[in-house]
C-alpha atoms as a PDB file:
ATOM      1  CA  UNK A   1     125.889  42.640  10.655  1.00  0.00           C
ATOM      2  CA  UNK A   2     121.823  42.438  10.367  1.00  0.00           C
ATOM      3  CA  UNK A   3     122.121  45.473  12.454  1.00  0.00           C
ATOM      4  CA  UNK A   4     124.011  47.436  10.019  1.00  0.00           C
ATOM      5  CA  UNK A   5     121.846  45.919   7.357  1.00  0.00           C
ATOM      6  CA  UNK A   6     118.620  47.120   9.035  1.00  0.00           C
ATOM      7  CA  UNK A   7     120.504  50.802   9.782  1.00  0.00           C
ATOM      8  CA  UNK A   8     121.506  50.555   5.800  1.00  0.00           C
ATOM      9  CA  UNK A   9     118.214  49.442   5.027  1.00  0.00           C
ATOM     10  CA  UNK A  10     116.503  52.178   7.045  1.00  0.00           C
ATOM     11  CA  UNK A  11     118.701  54.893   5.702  1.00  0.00           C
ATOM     12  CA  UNK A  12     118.191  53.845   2.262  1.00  0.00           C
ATOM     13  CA  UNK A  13     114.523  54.202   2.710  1.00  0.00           C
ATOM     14  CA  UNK A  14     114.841  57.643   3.980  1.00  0.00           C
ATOM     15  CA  UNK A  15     117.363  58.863   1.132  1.00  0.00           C
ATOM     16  CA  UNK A  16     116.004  57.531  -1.542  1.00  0.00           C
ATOM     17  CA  UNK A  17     112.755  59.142  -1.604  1.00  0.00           C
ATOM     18  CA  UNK A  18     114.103  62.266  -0.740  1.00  0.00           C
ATOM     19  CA  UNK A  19     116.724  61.737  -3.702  1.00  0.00           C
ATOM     20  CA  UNK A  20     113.559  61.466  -6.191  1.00  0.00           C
ATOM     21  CA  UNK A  21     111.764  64.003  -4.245  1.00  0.00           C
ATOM     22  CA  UNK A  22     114.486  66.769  -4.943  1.00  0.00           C
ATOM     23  CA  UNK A  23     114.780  65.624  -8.660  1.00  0.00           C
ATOM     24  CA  UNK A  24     110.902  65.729  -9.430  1.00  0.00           C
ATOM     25  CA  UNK A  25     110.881  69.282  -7.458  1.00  0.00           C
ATOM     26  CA  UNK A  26     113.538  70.619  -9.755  1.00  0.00           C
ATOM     27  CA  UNK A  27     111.281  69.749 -12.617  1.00  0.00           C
ATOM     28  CA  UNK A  28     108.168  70.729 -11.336  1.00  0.00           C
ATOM     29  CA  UNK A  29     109.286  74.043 -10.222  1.00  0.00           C
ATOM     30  CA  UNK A  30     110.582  74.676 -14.099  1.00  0.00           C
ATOM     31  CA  UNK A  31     107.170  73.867 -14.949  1.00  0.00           C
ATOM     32  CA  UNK A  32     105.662  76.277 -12.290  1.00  0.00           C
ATOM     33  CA  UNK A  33     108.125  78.495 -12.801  1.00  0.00           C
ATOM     34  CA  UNK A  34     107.266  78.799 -16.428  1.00  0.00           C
ATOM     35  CA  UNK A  35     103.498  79.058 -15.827  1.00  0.00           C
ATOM     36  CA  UNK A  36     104.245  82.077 -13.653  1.00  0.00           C
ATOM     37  CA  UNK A  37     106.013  83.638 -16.368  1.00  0.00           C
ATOM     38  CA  UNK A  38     103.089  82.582 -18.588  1.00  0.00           C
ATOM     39  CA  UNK A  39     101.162  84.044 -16.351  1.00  0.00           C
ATOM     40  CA  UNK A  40     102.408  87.551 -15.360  1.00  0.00           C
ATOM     41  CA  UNK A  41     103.308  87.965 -19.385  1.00  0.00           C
ATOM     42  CA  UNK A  42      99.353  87.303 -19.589  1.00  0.00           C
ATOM     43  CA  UNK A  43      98.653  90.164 -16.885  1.00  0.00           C
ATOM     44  CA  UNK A  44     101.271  92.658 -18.342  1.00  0.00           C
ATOM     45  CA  UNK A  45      99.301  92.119 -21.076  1.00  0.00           C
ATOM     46  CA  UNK A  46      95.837  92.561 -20.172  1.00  0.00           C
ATOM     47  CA  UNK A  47      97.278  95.720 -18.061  1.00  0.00           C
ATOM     48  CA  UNK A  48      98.551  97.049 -20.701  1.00  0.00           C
ATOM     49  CA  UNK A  49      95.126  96.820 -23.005  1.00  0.00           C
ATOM     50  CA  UNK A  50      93.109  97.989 -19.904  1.00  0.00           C
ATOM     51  CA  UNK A  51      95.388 101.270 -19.795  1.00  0.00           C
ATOM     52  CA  UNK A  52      95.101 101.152 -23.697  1.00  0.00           C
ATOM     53  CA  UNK A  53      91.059 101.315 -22.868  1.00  0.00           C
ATOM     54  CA  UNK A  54      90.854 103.381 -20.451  1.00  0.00           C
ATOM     55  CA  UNK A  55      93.246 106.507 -21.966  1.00  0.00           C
ATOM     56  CA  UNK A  56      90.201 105.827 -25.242  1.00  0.00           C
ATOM     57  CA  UNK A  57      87.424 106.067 -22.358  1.00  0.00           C
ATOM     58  CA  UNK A  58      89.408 109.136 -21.302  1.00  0.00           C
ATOM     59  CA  UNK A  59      89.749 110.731 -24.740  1.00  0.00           C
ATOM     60  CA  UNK A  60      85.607 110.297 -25.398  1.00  0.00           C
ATOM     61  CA  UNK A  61      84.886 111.420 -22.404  1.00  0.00           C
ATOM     62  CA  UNK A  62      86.434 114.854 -23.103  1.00  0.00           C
ATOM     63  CA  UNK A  63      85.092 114.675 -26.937  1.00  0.00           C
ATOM     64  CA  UNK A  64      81.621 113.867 -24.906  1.00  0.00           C
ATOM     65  CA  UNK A  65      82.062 117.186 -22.695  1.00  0.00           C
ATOM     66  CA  UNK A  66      83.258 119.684 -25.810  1.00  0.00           C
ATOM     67  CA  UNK A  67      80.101 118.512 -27.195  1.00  0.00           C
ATOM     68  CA  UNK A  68      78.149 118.922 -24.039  1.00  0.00           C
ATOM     69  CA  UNK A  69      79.687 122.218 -23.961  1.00  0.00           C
ATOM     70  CA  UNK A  70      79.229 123.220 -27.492  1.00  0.00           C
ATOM     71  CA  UNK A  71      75.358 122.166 -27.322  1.00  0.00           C
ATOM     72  CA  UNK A  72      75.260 124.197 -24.342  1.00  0.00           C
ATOM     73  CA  UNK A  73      76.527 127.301 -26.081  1.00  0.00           C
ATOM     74  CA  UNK A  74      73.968 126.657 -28.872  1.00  0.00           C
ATOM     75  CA  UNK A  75      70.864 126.374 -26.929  1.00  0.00           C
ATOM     76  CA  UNK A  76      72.069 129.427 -25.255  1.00  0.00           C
ATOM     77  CA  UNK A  77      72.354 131.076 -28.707  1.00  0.00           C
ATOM     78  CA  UNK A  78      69.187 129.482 -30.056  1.00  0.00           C
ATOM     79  CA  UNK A  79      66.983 131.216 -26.647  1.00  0.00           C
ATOM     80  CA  UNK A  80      68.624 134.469 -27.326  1.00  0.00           C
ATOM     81  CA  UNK A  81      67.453 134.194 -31.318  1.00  0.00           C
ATOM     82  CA  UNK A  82      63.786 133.482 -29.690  1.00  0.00           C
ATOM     83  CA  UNK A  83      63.889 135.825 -27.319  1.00  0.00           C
ATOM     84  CA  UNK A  84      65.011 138.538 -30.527  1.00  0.00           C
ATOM     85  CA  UNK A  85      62.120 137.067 -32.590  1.00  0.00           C
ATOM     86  CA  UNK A  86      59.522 137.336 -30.317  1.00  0.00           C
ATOM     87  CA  UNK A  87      60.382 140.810 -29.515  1.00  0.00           C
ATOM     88  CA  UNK A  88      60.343 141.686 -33.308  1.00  0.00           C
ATOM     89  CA  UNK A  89      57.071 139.616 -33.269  1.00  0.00           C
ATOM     90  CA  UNK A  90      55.749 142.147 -30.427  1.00  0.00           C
ATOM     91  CA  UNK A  91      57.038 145.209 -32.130  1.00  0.00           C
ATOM     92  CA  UNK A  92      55.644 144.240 -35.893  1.00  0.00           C
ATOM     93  CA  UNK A  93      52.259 143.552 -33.994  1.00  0.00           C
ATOM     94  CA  UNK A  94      52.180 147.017 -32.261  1.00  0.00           C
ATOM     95  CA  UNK A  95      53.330 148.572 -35.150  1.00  0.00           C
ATOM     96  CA  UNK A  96      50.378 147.121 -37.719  1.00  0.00           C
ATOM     97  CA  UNK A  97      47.871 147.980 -35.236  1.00  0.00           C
ATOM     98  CA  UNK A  98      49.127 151.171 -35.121  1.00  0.00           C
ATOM     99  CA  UNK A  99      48.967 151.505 -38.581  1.00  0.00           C
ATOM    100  CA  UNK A 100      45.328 149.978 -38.392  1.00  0.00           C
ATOM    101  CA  UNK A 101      43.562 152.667 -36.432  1.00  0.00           C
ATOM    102  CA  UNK A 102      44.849 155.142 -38.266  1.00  0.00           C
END
């Protein structure tokens, strides 16, 4: 009988903490489990406003290139218009000093 105490004993010892081991896991993995879901809502989130970001980043840098390209096109024009009024300068010149010596 102090045999099957000890064994009863022994077994109890064993079972019991896994008995409040399982119970305190079931709990703590609803709490974990609920932080996860915290947690990827959080970086669906933040993925979401980086994409949000980047499409804006996307969208200036085009603006930023039209403009580029636009500036381009006017400093192309505005060399042209020199290039014009310095050959009208030339021909005004040559044609007042023509007019001069005679």
């Amino acid at each position: 009988m102090n045999q099957k105490l000890t064994s009863l004993l022994k077994m109890a010892a064993i079972a019991l903490p896994l008995a409040l081991s399982a119970c305190a896991s079931t709990g703590d993995l609803s709490a974990v489990s609920a932080k996860a879901d915290k947690a990827q809502t959080t970086a669906d989130d933040a993925l979401s406003k980086a994409n949000a970001a980047q499409s804006t980043a996307n969208d200036a840098l085009s603006k930023a290139n039209d403009a580029m390209n636009k500036a381009d096109e006017a400093m192309t024009a505005a060399d042209q218009a020199k290039t014009a009024a310095n050959e009208a300068n030339e021909k005004a010149s040559r044609m007042f000093k023509k007019a001069m010596e005679k």
